[in-house]
Each structure stands twice: as structure tokens, then as C-alpha cells.
N, C-alpha and C. Protein backbone atom coordinates (compact mmCIF):
# COMPACT_ATOMS: atom_id res chain seq x y z
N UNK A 1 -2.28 -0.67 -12.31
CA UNK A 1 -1.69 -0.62 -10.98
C UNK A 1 -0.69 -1.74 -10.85
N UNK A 2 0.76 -1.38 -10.34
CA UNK A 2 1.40 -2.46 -9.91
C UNK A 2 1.81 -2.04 -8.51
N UNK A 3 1.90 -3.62 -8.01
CA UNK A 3 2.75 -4.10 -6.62
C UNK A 3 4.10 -4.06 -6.75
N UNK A 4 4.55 -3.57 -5.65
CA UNK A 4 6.53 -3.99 -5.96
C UNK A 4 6.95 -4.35 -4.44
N UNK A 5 7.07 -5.64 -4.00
CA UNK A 5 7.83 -5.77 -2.88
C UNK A 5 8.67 -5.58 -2.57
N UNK A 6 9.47 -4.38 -1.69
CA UNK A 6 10.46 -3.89 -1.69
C UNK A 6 10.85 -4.29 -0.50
N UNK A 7 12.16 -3.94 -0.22
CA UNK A 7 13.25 -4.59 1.51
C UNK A 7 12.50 -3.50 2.82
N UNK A 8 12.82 -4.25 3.85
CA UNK A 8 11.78 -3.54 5.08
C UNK A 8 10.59 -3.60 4.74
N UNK A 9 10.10 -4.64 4.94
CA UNK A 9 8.74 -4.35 5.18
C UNK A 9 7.67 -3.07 4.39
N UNK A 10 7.87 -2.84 3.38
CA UNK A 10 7.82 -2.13 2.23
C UNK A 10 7.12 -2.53 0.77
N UNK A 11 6.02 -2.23 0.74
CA UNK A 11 5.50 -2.63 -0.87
C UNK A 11 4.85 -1.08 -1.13
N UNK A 12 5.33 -1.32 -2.58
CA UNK A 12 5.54 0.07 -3.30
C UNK A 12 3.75 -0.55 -3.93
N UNK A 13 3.45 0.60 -4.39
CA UNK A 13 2.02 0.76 -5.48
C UNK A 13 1.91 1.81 -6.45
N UNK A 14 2.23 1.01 -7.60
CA UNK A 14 2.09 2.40 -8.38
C UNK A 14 1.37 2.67 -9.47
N UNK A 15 1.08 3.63 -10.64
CA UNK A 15 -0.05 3.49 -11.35
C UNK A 15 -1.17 4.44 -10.67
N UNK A 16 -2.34 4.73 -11.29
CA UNK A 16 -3.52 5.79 -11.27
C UNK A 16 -4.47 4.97 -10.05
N UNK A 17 -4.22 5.61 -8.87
CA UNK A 17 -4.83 5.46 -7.73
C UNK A 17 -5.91 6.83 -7.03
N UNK A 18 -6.87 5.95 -7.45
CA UNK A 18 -8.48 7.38 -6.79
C UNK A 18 -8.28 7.24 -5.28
N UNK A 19 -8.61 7.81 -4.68
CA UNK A 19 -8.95 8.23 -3.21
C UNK A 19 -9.58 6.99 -2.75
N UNK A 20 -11.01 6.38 -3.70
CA UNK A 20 -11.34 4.97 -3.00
C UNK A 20 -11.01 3.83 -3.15
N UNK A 21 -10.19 3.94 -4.32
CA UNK A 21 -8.30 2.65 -4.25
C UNK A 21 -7.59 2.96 -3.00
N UNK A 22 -7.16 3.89 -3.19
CA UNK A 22 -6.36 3.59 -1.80
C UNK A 22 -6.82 3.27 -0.34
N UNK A 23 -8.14 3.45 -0.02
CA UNK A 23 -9.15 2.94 0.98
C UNK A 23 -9.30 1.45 0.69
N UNK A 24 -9.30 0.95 -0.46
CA UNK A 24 -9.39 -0.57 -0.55
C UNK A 24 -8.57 -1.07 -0.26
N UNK A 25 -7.07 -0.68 -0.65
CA UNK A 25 -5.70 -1.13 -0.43
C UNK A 25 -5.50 -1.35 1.07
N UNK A 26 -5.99 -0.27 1.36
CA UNK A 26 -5.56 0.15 2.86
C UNK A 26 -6.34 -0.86 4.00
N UNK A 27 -7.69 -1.33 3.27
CA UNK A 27 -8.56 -2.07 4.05
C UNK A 27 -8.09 -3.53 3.90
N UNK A 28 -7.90 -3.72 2.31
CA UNK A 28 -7.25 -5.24 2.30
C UNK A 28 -6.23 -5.71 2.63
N UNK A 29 -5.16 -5.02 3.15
CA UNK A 29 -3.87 -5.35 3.52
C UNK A 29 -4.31 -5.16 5.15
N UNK A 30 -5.06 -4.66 5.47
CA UNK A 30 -5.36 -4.71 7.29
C UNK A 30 -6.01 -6.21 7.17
N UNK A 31 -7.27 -6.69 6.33
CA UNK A 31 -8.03 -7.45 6.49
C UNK A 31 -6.94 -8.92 6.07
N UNK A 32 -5.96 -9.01 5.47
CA UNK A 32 -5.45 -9.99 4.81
C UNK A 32 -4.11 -10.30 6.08
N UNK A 33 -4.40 -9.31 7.69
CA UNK A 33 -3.57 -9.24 8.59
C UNK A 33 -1.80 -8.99 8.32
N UNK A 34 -1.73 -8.04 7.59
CA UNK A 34 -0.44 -7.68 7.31
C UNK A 34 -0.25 -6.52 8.52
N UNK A 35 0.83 -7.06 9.25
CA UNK A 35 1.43 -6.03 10.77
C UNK A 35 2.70 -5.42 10.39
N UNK A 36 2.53 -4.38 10.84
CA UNK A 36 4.52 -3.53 10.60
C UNK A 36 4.42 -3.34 9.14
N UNK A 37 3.84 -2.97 8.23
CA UNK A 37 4.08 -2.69 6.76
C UNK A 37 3.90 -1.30 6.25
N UNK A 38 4.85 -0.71 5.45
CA UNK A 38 5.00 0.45 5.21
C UNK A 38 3.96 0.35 3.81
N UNK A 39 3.31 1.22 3.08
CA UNK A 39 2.56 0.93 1.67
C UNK A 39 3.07 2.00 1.52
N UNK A 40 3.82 2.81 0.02
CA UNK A 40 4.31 3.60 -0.62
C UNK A 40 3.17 3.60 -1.50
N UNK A 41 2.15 5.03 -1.84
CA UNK A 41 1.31 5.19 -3.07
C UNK A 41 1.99 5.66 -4.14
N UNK A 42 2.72 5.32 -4.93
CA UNK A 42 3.08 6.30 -6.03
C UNK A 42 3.94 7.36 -5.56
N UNK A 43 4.78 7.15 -4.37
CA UNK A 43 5.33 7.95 -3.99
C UNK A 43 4.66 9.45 -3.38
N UNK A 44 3.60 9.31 -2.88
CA UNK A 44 3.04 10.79 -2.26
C UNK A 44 2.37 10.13 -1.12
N UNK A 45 1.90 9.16 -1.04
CA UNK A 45 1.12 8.96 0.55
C UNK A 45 1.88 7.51 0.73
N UNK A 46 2.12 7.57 2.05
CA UNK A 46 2.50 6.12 3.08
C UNK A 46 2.09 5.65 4.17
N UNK A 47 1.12 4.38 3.88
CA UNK A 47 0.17 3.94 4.85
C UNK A 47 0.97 2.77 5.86
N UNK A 48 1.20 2.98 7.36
CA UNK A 48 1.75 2.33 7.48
C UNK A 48 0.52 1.39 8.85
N UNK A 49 0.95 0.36 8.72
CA UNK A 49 -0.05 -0.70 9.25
C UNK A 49 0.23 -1.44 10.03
């Protein structure tokens, strides 16, 4: 799995992501208080926070 900080408020994730990766992602970037952030999965899902 990689991170890619991208412009706008935007970090890309990419690499072999299960259903309960992306629930972790999704929980640790709420819990680590990240506001206004777009998360790109591999290009098919975008969690925005």
C-alpha cells in the first residue's frame, strides 16, 4: 500500500485494499482529526472527511 499526498486536500492510496483496510483508513484519518480531506482508494472509492 502506498500514500501519495496530492494538491487540495487530497491523498491518494493505492495498492491491494480489502473492505476492512479501507474501514481502518477511514477510521484513522477521522481519529488522527483530519477535516475537509478527500481519500482516493485506488481510484474507485472516495472517502471524504
Amino acid at each position: 500500500m502506498k500514500t501519495h499526498f496530492m494538491e487540495n486536500h487530497t491523498i491518494k492510496i493505492t495498492g491491494d485494499l480489502t473492505k476492512d483496510a479501507t474501514e481502518n483508513i477511514r477510521k484513522e484519518l477521522a481519529d488522527a482529526n483530519f477535516k475537509d480531506m478527500y481519500i482516493v482508494l485506488d481510484m474507485s472509492e472516495v472517502i471524504h472527511i
